[in-house]
Protein backbone atom coordinates (compact mmCIF):
# COMPACT_ATOMS: atom_id res chain seq x y z
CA UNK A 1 13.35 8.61 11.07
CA UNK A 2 13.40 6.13 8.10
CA UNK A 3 10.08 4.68 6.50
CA UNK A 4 11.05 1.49 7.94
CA UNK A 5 11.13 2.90 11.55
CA UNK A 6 8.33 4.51 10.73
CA UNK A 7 6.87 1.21 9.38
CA UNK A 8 7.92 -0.60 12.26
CA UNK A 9 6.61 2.10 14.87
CA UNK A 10 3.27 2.52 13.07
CA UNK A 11 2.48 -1.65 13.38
CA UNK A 12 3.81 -1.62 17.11
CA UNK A 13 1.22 1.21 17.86
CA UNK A 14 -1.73 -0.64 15.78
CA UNK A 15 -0.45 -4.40 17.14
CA UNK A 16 -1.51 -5.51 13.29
CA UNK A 17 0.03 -5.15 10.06
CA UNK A 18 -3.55 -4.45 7.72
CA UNK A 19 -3.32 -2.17 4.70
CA UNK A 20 -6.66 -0.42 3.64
CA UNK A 21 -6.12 0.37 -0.14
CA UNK A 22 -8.18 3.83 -1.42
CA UNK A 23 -9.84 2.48 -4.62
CA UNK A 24 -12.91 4.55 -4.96
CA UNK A 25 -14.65 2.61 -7.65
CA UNK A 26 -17.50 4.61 -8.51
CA UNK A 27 -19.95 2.18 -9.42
CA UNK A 28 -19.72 0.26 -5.81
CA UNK A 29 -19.73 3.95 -3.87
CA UNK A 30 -22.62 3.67 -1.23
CA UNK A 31 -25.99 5.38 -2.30
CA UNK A 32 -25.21 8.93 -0.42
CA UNK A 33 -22.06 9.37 -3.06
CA UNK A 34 -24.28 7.87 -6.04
CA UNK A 35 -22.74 11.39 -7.89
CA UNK A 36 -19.93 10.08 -8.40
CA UNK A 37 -21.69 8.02 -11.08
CA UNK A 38 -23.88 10.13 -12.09
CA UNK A 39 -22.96 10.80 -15.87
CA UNK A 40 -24.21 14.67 -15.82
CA UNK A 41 -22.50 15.42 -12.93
CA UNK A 42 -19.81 17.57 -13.10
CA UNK A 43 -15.85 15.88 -12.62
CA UNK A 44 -15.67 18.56 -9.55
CA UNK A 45 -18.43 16.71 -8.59
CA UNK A 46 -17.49 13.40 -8.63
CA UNK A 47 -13.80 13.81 -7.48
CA UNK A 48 -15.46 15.48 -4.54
CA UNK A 49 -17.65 12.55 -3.73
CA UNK A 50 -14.88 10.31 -3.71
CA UNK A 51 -12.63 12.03 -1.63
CA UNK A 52 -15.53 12.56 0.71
CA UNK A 53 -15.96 8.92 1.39
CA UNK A 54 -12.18 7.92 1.44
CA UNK A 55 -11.85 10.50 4.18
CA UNK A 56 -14.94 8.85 5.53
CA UNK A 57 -13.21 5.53 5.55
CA UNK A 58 -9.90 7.62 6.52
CA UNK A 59 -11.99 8.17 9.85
CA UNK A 60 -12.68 4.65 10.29
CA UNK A 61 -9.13 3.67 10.48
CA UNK A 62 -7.67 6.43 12.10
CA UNK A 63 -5.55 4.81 14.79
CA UNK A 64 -6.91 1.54 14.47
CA UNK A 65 -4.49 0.53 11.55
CA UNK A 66 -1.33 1.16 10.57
CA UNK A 67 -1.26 2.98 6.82
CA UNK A 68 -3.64 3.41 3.93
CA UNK A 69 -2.86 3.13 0.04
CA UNK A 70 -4.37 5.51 -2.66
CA UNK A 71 -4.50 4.57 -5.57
CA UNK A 72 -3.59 7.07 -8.11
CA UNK A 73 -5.81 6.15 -11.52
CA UNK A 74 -9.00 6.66 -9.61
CA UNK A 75 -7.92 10.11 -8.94
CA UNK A 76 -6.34 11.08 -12.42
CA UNK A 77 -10.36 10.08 -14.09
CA UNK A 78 -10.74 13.19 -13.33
CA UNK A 79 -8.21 15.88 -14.17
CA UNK A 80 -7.47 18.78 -12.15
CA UNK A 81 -10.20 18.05 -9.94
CA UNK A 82 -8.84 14.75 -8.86
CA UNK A 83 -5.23 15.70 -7.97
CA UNK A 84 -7.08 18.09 -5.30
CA UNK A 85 -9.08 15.64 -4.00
CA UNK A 86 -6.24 13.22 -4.31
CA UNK A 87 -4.10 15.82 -2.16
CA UNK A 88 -7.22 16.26 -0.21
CA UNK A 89 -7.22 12.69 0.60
CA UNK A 90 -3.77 12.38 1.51
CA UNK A 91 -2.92 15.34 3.60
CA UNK A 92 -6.26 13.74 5.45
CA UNK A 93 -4.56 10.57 6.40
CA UNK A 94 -1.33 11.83 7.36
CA UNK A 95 -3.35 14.28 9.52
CA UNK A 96 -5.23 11.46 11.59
CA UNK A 97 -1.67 9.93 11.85
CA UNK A 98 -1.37 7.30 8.83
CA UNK A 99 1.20 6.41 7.05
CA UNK A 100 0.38 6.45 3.17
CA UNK A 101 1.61 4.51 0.46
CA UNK A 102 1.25 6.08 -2.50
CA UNK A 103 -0.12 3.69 -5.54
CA UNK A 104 1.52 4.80 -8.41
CA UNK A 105 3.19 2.71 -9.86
CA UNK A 106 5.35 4.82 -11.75
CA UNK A 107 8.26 3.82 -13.39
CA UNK A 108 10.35 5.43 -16.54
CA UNK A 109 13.50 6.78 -17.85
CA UNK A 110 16.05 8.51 -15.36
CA UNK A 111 15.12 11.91 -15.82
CA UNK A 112 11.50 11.52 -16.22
CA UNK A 113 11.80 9.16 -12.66
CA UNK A 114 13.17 11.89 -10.88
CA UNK A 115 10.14 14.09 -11.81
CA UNK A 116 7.52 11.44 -10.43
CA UNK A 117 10.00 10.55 -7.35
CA UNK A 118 10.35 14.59 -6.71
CA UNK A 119 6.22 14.61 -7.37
CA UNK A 120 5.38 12.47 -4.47
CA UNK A 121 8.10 11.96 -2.08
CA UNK A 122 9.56 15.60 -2.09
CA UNK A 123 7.96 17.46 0.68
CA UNK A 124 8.86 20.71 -0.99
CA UNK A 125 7.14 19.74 -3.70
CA UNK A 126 4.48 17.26 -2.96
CA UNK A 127 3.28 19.80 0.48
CA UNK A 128 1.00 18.45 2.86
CA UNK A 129 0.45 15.67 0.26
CA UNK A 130 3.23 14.20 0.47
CA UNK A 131 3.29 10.19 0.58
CA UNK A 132 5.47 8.31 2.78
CA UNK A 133 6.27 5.71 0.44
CA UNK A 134 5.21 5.00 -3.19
CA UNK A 135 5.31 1.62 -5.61
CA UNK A 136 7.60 1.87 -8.21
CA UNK A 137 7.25 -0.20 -11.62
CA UNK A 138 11.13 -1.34 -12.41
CA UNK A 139 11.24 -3.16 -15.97
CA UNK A 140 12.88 -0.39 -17.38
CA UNK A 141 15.97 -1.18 -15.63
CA UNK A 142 18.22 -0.08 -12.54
CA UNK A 143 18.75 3.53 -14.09
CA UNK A 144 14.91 4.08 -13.86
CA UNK A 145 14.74 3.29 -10.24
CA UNK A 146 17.53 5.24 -8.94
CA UNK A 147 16.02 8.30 -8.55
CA UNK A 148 13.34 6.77 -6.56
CA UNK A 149 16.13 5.35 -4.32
CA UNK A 150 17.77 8.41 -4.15
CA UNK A 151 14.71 10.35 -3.21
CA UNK A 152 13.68 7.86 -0.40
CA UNK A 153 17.06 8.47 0.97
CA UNK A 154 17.02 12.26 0.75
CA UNK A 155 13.52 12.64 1.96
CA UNK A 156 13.59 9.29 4.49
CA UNK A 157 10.82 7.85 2.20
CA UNK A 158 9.95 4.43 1.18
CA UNK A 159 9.62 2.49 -2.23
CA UNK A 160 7.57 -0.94 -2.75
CA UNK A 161 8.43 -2.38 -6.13
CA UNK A 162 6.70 -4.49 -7.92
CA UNK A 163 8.28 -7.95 -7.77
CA UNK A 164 5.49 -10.78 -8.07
CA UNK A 165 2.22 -8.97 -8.52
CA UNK A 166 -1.36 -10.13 -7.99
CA UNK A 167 -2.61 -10.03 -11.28
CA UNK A 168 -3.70 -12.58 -13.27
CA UNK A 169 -1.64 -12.69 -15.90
CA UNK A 170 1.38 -11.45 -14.42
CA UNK A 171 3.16 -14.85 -15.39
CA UNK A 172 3.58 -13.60 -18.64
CA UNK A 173 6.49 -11.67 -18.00
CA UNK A 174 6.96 -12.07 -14.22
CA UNK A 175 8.11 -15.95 -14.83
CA UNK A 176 9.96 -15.65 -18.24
CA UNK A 177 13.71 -17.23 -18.56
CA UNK A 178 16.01 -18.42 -15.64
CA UNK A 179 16.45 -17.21 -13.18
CA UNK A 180 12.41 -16.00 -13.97
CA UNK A 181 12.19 -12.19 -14.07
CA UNK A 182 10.70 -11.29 -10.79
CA UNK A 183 13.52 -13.71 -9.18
CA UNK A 184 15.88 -10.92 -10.68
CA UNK A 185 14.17 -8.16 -9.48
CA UNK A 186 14.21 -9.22 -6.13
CA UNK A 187 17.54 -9.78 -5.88
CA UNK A 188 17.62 -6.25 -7.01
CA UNK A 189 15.30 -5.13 -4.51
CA UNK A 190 17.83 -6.78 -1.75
CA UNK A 191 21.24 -5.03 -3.09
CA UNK A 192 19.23 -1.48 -3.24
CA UNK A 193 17.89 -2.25 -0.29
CA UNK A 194 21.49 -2.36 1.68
CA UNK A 195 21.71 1.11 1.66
CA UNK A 196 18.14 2.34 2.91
CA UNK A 197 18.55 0.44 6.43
CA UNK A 198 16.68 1.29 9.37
CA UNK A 199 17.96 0.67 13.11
CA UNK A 200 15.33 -2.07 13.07
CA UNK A 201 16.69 -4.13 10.57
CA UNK A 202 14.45 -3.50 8.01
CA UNK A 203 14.89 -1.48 4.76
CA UNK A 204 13.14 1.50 3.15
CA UNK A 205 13.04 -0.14 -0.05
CA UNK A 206 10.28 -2.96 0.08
CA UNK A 207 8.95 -5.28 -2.62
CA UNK A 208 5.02 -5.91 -3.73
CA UNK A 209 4.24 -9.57 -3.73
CA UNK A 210 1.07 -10.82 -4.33
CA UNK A 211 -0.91 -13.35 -1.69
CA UNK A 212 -2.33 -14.93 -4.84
CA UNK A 213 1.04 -16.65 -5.41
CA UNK A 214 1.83 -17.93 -1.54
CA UNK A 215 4.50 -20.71 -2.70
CA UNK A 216 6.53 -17.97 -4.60
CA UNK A 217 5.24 -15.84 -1.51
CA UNK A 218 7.52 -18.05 0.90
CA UNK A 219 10.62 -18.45 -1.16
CA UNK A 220 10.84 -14.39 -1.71
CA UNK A 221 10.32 -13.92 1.77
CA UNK A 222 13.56 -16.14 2.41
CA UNK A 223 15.29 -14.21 -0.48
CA UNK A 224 14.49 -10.90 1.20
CA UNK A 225 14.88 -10.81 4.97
CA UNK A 226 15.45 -7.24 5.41
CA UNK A 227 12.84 -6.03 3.09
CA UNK A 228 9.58 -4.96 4.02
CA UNK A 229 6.89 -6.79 1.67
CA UNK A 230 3.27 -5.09 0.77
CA UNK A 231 1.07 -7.75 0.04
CA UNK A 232 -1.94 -7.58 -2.21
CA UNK A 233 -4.35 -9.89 -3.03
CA UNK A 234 -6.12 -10.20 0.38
CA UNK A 235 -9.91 -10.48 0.81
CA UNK A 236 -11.92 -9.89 -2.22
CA UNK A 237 -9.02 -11.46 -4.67
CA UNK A 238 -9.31 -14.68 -2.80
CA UNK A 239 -6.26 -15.25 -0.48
CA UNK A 240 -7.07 -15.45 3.35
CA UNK A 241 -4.87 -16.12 6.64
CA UNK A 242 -2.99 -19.53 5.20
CA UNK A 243 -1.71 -17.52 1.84
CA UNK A 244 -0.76 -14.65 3.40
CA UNK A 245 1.53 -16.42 6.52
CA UNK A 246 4.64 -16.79 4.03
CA UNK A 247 4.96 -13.53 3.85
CA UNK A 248 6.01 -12.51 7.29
CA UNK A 249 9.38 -13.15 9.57
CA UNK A 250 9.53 -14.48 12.64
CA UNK A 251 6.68 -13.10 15.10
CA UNK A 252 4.86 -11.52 12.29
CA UNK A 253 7.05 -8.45 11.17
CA UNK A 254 8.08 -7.11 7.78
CA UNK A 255 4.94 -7.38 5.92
CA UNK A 256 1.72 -5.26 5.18
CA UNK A 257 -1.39 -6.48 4.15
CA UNK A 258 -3.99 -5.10 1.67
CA UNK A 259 -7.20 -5.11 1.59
CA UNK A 260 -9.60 -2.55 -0.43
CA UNK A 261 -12.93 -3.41 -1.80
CA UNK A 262 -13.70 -5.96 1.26
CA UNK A 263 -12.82 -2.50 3.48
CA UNK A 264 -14.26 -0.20 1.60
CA UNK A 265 -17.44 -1.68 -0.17
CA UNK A 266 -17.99 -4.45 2.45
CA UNK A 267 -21.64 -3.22 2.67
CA UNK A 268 -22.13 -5.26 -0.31
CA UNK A 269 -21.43 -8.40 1.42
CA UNK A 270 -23.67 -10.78 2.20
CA UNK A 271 -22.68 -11.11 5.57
CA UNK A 272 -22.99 -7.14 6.22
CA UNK A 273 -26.29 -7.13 4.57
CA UNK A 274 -28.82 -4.51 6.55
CA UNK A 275 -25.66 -2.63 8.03
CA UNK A 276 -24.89 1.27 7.14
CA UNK A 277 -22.03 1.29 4.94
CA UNK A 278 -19.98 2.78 7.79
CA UNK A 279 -20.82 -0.23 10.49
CA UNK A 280 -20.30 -2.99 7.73
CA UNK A 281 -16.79 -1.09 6.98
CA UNK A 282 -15.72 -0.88 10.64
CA UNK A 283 -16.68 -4.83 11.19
CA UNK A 284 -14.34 -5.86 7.41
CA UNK A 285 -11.51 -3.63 9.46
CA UNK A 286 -12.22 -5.62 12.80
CA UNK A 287 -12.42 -8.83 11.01
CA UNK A 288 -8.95 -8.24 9.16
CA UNK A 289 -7.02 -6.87 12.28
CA UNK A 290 -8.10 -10.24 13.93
CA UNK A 291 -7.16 -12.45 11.10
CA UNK A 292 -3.92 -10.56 10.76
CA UNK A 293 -3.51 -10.58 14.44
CA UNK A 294 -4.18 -14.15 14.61
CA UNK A 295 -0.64 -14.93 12.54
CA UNK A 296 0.87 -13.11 15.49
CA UNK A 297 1.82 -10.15 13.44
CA UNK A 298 2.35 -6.61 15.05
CA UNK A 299 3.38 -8.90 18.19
CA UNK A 300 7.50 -8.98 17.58
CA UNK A 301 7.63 -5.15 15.80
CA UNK A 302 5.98 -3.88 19.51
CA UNK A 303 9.01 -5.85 20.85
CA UNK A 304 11.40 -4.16 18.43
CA UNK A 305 10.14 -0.88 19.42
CA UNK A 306 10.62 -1.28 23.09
CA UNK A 307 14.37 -2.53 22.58
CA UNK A 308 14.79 0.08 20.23
């Protein structure tokens, strides 16, 4: 089955579209993993602790959401010891039946591509860590990406790349010349797209827009019908239900949303205040499904699945 099928079937059986991102900041971990900042602890030590509370947070979600995304640089802190508990993490979620997006963000020349593509998307490489889709950085051009399109095609994986990102700054670049940059890149995104299709309509190879930016949200969603969008930028970056609407097609399919510190460190939250970590996590993921749920979305891809 594609990634977009699998996309598709994982929001149907979830009714929502929310995206729990894995950023184990250190400094905001909840007292009982207070290790993990702990400057004579060990990196064993504080990989551990992380991967202990995103498994933690893995339980939370388990059936309750559609996919989680890791994000690589809070792993790689720590050497050796990270890329186990980053594998640890992983094989964790696609155990309790999540999909994962790997956040990587890689992107370089062809050969080097093929490495990173064969590194997280390979099964015969990557094991039970394997990720079910990845982002992919493209401004080093269409030969850099191609391997990552040819590995989600051999391995019926997904790629999100990075079109109009969250960031503050990303104008810099993202908005230079005419048509601007990302406008390029999407159009990109739609030809490569063409020939990742899934029987849904939807292709494997999706593009990372940020909520941040929800008139530019809108028009890229028109550009790209058949492309899955992630979209970052939700929650503790500022955008809510009216930012994020653009992003969907009709009924509320085609889009994932993603949230991480308001999941994961929601106990800081005023509103939380006096709640275990774990209770003021589960009521940020209740609070998100039924924002998310109130744009409709999860409603058409159950439809889709029945035709299907």
């Amino acid at each position: 089955m594609t990634y977009a099928d699998r996309l598709e079937a994982a929001i149907a059986r979830t009714a929502n579209s929310a995206l729990i991102g894995l950023d184990p900041h250190a400094d905001s971990l909840p007292p009982e993993f207070a290790i993990a900042r702990d400057p004579k602890a060990s990196r064993r030590q504080k990989a551990d602790a992380c991967a202990q509370f995103l498994c933690e947070i893995i339980e939370l979600a388990a059936g309750r959401v559609p996919a989680v995304k890791p994000q690589s640089a809070f792993f790689e802190i720590y050497g050796a010891d990270g890329i186990h508990a980053w594998e640890r993490v992983v094989a964790t979620a696609r155990s309790a039946g999540l999909l994962v997006i790997g956040d990587v963000k890689r992107g370089d020349i062809d050969s080097t591509a093929a490495a990173y593509a064969r590194a997280f998307l390979d099964p015969a490489v990557a094991g039970e860590a394997v990720c079910d889709a990845i982002t992919v950085n493209p401004y080093l051009g269409g030969d850099a990406v191609q391997p990552f399109l040819d590995a989600a095609k051999a391995h019926q994986a997904g790629i999100y790349v990075l079109v109009r990102t969250s960031n503050k700054q990303s104008a810099l670049f993202q908005d230079h010349g005419t048509p601007r940059l990302y406008e390029r890149v999407a159009s990109c995104v739609r030809e490569w797209g063409n020939s990742c299709m899934g029987s849904g309509g939807l292709s494997s190879i999706g593009a990372v827009v940020g909520a941040t930016h929800p008139a530019e949200l809108v028009s890229l969603r028109a550009q790209l019908p058949t492309t899955p969008l992630l979209i970052p930028g939700y929650g503790a970056q500022g955008a809510g239900a009216a930012e994020i609407a653009g992003g969907f097609l009709p009924g509320g399919r085609g889009a994932l949303v993603n949230s991480s510190r308001g999941i994961l460190f929601a106990y800081k939250q005023p509103r939380y205040a006096g709640l275990h970590w774990k209770d003021a996590s589960r009521a940020a993921i209740d609070a998100m499904i039924a924002e998310v749920g109130a744009l409709g979305c999860g409603r058409s891809a159950s439809g889709a699945q029945a035709r299907g």
